[in-house]
PDB file of N, CA and C in Angstrom:
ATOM      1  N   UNK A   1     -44.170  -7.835  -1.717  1.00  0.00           N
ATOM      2  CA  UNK A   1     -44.189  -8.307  -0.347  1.00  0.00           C
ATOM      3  C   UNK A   1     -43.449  -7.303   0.536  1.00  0.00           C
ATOM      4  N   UNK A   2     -44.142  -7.144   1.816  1.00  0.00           N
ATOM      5  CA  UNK A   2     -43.459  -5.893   2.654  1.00  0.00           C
ATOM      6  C   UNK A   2     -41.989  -6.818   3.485  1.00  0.00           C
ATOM      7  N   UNK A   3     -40.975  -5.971   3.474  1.00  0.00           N
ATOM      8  CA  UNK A   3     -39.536  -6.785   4.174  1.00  0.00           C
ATOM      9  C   UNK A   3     -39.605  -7.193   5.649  1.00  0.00           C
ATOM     10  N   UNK A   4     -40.879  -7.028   5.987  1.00  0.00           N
ATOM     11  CA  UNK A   4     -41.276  -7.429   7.136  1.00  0.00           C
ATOM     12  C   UNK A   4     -41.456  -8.679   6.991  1.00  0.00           C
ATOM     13  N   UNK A   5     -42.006  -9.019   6.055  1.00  0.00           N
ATOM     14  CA  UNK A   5     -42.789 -10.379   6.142  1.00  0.00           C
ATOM     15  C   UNK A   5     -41.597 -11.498   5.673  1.00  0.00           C
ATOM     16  N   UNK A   6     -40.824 -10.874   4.979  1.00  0.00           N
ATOM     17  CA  UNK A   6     -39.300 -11.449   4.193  1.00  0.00           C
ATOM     18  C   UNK A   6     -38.772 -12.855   5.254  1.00  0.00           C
ATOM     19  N   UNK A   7     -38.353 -13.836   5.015  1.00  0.00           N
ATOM     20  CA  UNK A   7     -37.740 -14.660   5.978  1.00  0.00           C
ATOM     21  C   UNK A   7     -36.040 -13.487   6.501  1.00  0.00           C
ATOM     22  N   UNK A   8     -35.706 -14.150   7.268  1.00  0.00           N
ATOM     23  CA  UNK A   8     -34.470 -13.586   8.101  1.00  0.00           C
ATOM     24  C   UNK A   8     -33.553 -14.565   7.987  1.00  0.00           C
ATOM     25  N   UNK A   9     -32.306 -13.929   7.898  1.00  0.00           N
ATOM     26  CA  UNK A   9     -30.986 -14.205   8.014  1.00  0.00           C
ATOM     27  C   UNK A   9     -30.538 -14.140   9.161  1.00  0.00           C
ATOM     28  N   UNK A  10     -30.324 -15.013  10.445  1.00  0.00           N
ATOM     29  CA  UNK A  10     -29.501 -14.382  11.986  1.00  0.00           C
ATOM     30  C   UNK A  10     -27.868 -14.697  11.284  1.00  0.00           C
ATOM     31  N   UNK A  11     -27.097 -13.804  11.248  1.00  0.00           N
ATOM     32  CA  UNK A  11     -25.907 -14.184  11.212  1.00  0.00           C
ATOM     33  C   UNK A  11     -25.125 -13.834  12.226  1.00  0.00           C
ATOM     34  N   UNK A  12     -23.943 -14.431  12.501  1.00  0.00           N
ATOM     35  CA  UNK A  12     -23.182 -14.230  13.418  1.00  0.00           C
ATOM     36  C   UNK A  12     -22.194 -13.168  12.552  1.00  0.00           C
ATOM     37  N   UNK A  13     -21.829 -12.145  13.269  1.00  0.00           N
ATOM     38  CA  UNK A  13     -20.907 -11.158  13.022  1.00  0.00           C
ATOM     39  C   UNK A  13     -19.619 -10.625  13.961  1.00  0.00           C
ATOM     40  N   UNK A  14     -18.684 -11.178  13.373  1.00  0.00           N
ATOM     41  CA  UNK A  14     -17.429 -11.162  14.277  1.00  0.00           C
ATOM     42  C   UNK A  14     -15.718 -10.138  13.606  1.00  0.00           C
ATOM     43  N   UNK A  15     -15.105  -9.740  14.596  1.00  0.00           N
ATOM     44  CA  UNK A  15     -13.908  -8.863  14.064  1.00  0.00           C
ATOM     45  C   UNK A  15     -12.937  -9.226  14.775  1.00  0.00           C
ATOM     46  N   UNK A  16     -11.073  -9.097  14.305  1.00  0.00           N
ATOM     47  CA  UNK A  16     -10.162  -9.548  14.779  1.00  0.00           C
ATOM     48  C   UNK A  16     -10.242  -8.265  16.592  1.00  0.00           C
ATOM     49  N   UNK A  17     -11.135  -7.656  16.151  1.00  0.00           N
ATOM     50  CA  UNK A  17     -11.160  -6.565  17.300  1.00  0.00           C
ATOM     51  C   UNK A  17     -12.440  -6.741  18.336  1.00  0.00           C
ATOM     52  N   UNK A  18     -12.550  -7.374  19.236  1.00  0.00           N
ATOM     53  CA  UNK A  18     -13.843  -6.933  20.497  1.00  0.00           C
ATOM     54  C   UNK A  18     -14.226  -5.800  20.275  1.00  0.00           C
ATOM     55  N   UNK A  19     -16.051  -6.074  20.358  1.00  0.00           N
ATOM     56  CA  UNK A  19     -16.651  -4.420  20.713  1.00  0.00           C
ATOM     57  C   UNK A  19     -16.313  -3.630  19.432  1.00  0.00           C
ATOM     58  N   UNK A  20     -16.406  -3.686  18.740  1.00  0.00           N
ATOM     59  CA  UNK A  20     -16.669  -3.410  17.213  1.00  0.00           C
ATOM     60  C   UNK A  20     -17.638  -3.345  16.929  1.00  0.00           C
ATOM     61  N   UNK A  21     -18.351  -1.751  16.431  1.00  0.00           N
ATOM     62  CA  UNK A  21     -19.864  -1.720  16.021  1.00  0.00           C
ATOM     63  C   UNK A  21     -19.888  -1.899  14.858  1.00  0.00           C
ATOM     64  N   UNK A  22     -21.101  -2.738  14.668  1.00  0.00           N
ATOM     65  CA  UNK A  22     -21.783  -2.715  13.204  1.00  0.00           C
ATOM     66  C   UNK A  22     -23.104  -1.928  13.435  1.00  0.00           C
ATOM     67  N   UNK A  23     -23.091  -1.506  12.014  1.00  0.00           N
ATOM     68  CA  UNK A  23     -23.749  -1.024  11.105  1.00  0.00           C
ATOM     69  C   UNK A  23     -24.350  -1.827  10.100  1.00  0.00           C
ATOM     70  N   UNK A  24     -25.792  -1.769  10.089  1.00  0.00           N
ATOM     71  CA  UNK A  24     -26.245  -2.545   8.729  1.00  0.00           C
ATOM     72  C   UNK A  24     -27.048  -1.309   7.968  1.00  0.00           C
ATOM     73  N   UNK A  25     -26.855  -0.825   6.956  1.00  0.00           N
ATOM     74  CA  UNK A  25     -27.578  -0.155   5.731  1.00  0.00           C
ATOM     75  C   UNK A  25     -27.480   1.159   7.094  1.00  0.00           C
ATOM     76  N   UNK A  26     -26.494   1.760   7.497  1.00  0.00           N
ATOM     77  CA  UNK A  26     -26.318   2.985   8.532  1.00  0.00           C
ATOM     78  C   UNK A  26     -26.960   3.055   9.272  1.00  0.00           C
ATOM     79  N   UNK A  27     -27.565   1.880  10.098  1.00  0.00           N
ATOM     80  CA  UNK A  27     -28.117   1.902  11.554  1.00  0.00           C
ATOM     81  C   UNK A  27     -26.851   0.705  12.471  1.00  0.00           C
ATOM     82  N   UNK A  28     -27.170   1.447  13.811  1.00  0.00           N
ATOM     83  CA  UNK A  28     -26.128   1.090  14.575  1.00  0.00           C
ATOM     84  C   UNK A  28     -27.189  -0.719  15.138  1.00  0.00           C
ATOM     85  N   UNK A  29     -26.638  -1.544  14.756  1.00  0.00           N
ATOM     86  CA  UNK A  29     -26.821  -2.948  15.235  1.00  0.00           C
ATOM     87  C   UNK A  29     -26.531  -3.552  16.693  1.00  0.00           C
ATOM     88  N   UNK A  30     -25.247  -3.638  16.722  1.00  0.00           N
ATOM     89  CA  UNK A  30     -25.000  -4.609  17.935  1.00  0.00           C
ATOM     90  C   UNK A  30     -23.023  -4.273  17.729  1.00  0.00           C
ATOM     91  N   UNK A  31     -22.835  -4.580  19.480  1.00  0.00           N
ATOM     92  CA  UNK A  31     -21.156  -4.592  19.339  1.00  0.00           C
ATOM     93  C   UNK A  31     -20.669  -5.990  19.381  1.00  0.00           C
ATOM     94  N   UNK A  32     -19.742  -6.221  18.466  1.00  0.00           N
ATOM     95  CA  UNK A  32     -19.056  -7.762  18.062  1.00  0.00           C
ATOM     96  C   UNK A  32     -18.610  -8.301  19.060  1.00  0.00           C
ATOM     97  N   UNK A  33     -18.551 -10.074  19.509  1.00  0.00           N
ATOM     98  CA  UNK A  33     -19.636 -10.836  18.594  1.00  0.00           C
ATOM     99  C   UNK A  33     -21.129 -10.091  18.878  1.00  0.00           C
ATOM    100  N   UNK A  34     -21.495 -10.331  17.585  1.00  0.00           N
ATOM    101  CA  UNK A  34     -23.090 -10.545  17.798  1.00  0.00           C
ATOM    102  C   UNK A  34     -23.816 -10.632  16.494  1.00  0.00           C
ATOM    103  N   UNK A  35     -25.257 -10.806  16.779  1.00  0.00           N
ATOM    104  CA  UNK A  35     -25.952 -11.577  15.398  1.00  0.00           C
ATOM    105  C   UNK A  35     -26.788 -10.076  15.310  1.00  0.00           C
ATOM    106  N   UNK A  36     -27.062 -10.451  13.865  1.00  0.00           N
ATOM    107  CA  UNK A  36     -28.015  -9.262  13.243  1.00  0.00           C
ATOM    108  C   UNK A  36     -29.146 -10.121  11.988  1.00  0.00           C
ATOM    109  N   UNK A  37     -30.114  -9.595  11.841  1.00  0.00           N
ATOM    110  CA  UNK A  37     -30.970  -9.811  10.825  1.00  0.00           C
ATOM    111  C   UNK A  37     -31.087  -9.295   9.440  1.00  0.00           C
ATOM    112  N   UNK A  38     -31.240 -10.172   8.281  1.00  0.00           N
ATOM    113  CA  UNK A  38     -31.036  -9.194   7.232  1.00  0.00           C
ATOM    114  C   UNK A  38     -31.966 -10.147   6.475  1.00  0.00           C
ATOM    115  N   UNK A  39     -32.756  -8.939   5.749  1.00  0.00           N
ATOM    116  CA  UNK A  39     -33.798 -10.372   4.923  1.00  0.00           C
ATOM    117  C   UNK A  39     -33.175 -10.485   3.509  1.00  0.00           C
ATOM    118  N   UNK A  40     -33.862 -11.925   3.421  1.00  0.00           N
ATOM    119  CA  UNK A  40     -33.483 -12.823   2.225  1.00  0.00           C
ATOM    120  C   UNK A  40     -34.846 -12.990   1.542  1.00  0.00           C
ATOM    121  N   UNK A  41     -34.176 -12.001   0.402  1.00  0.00           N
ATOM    122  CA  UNK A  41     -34.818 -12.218  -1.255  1.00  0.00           C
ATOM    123  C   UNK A  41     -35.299 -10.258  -1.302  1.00  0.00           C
ATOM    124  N   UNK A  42     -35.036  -9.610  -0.620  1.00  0.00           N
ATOM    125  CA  UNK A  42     -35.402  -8.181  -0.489  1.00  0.00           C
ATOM    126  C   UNK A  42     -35.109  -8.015  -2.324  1.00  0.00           C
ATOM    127  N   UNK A  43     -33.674  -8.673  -2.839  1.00  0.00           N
ATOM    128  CA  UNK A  43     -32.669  -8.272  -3.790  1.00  0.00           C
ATOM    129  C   UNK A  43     -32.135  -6.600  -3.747  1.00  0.00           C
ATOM    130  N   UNK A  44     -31.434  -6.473  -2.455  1.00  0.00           N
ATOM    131  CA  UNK A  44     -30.618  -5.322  -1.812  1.00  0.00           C
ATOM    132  C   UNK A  44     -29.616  -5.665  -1.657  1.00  0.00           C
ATOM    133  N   UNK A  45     -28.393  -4.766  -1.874  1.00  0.00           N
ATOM    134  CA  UNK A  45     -27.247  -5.504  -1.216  1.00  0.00           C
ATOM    135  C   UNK A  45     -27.142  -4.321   0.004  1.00  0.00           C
ATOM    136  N   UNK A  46     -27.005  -5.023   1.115  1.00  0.00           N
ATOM    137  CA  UNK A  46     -27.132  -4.470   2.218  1.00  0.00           C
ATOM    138  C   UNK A  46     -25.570  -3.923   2.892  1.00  0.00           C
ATOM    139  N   UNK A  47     -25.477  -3.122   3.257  1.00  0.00           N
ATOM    140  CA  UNK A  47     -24.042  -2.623   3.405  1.00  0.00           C
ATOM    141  C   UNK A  47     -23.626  -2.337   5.289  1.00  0.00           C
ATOM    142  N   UNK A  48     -22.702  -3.659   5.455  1.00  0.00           N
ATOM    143  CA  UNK A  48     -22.269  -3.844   6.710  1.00  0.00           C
ATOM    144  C   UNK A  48     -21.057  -3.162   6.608  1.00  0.00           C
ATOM    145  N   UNK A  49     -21.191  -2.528   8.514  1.00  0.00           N
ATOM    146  CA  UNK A  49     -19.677  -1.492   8.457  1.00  0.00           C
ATOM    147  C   UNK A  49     -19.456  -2.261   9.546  1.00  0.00           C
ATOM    148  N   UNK A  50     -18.393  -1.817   9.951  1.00  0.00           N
ATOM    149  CA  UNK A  50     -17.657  -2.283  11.168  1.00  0.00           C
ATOM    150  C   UNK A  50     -16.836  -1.393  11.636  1.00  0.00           C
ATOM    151  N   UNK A  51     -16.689  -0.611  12.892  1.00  0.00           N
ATOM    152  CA  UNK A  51     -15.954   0.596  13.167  1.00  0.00           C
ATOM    153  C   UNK A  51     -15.651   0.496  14.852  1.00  0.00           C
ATOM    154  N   UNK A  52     -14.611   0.751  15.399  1.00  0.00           N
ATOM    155  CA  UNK A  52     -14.367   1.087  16.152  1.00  0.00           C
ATOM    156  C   UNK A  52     -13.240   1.881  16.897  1.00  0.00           C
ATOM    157  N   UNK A  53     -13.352   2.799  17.809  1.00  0.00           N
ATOM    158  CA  UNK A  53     -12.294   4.093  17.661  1.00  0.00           C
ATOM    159  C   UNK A  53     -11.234   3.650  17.555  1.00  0.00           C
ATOM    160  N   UNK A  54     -10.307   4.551  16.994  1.00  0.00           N
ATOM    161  CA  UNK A  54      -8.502   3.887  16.813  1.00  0.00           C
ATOM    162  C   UNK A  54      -8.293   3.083  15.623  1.00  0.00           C
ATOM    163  N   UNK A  55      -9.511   2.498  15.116  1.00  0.00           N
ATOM    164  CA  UNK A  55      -9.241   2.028  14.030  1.00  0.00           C
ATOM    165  C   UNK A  55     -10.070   3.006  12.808  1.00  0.00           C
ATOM    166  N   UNK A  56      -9.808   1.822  11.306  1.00  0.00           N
ATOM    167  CA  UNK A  56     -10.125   2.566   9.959  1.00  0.00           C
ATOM    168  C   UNK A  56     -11.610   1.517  10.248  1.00  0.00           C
ATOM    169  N   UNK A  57     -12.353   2.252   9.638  1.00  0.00           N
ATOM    170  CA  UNK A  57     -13.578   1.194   9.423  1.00  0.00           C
ATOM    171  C   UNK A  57     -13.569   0.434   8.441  1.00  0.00           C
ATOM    172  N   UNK A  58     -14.320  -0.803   8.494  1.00  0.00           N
ATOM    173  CA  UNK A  58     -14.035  -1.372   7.033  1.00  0.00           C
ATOM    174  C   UNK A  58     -16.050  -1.634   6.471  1.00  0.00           C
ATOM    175  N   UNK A  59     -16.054  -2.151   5.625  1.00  0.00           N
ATOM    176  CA  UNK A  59     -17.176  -2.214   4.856  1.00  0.00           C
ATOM    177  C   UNK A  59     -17.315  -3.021   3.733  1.00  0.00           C
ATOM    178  N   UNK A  60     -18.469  -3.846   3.284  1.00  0.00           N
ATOM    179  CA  UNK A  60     -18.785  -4.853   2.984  1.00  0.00           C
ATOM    180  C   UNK A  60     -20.251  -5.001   2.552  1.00  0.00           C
ATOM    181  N   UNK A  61     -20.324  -5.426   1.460  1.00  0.00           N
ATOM    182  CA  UNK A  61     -21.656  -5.448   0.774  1.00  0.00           C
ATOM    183  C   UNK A  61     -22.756  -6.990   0.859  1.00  0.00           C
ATOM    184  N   UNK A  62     -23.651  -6.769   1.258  1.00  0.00           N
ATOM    185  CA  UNK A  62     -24.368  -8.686   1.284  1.00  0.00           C
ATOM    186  C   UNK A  62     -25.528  -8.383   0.918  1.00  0.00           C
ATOM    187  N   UNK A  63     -26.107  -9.600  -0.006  1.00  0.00           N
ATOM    188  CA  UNK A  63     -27.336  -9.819   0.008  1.00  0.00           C
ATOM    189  C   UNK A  63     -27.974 -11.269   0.256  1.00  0.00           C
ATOM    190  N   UNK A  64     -28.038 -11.247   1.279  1.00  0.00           N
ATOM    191  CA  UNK A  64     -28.249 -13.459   1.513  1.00  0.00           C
ATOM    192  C   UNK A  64     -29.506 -13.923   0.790  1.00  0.00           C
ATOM    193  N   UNK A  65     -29.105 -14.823  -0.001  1.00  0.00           N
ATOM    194  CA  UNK A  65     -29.535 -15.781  -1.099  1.00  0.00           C
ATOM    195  C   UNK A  65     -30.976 -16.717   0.055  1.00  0.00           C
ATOM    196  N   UNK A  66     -30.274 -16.993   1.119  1.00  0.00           N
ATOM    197  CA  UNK A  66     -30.854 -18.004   1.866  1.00  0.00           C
ATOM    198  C   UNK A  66     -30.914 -17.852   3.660  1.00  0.00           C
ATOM    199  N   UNK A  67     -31.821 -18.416   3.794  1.00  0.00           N
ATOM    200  CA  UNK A  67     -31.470 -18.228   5.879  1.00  0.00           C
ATOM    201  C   UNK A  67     -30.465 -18.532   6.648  1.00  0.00           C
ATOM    202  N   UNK A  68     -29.565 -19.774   5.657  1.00  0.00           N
ATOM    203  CA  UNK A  68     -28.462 -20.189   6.229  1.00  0.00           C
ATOM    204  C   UNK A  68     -27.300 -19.628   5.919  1.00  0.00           C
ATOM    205  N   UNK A  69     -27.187 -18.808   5.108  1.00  0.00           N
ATOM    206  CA  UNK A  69     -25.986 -17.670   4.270  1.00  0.00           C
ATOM    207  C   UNK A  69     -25.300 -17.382   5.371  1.00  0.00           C
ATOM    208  N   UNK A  70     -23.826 -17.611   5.589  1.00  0.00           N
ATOM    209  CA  UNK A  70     -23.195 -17.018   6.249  1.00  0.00           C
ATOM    210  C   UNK A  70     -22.625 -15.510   5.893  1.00  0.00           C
ATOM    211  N   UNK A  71     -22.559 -14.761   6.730  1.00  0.00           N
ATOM    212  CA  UNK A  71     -22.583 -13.401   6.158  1.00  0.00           C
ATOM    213  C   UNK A  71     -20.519 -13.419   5.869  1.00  0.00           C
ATOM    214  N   UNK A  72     -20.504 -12.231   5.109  1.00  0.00           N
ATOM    215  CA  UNK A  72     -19.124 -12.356   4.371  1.00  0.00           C
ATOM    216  C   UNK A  72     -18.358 -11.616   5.215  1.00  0.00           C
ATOM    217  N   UNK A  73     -17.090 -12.895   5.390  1.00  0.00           N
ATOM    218  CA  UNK A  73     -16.128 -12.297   6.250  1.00  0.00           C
ATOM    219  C   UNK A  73     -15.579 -10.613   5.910  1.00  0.00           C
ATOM    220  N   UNK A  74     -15.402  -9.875   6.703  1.00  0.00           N
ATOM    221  CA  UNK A  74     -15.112  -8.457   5.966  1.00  0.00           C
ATOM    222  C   UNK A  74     -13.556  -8.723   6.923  1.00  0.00           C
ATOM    223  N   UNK A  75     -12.603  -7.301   5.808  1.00  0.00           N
ATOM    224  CA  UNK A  75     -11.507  -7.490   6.378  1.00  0.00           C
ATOM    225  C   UNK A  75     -11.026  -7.007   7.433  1.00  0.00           C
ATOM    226  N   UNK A  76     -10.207  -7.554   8.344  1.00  0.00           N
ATOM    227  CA  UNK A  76      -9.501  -7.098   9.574  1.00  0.00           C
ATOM    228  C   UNK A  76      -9.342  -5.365  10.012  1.00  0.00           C
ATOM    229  N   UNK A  77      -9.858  -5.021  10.716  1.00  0.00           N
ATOM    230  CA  UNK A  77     -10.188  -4.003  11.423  1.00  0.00           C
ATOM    231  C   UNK A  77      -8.678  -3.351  12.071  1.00  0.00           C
ATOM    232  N   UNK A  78      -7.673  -2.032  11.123  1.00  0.00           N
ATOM    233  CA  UNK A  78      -6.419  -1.697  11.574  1.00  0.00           C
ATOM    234  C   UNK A  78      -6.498  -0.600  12.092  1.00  0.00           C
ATOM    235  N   UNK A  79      -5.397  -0.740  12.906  1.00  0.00           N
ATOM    236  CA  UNK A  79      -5.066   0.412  13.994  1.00  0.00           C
ATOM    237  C   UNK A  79      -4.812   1.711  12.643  1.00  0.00           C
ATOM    238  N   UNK A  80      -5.401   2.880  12.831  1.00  0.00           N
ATOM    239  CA  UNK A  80      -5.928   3.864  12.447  1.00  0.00           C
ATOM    240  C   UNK A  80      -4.048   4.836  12.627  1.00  0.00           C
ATOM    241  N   UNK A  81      -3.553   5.282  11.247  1.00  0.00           N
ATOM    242  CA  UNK A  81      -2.429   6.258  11.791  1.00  0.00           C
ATOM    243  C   UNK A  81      -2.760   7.213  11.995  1.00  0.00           C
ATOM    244  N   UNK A  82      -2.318   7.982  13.007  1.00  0.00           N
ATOM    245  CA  UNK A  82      -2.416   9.239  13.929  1.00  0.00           C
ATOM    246  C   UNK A  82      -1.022   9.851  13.822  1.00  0.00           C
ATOM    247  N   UNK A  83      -1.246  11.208  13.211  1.00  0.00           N
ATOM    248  CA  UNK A  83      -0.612  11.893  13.660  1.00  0.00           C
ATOM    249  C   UNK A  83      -0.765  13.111  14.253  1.00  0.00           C
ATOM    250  N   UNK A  84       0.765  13.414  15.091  1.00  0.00           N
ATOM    251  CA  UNK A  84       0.062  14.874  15.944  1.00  0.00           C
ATOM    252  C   UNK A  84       1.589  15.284  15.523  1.00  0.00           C
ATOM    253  N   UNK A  85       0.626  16.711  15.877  1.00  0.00           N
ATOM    254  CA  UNK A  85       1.963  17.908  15.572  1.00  0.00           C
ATOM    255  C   UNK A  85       1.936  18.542  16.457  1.00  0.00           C
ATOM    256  N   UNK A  86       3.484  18.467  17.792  1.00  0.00           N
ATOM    257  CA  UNK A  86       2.922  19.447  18.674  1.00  0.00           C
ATOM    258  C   UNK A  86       4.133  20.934  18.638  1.00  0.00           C
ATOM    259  N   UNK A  87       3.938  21.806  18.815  1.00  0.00           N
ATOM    260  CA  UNK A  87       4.381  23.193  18.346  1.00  0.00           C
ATOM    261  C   UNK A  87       5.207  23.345  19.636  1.00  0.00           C
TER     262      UNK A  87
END
């Protein structure tokens, strides 16, 4: 069956950070909150990022079982250490 035809997952996708891009399987989605599509029964595990500047990105693996699958909380999005060296 082509993943077109696959039923869909809308999940809601959220971060302790606003405006946080996701990424699903390295395409740029939507900035947080927001919902994305992911089909159910592909048997992929589909790989959600979450990135936004100043921070570390984090990342997270799903494959939804069902339409109602809530997608998996990924962890908290941290301020990124910076250092500078100035001469």
């Amino acid at each position: 069956m082509d993943v077109d035809e696959l039923p869909k997952n809308r999940a809601t996708i959220t971060a302790n950070v606003e405006g946080a891009r996701v990424f699903l399987d390295g395409a740029f989605k939507c900035e947080t909150p927001c919902s994305i599509e992911v089909p159910v029964g592909d048997e992929v595990d589909h790989e959600l990022i979450l990135r936004k500047d100043g921070y570390v990105e984090v990342m997270g693996k799903w494959q939804p079982r069902s339409v109602t699958e809530r997608a998996p909380q990924l962890p908290d999005l941290k301020p990124a250490d910076v250092q500078i060296n100035i001469k």
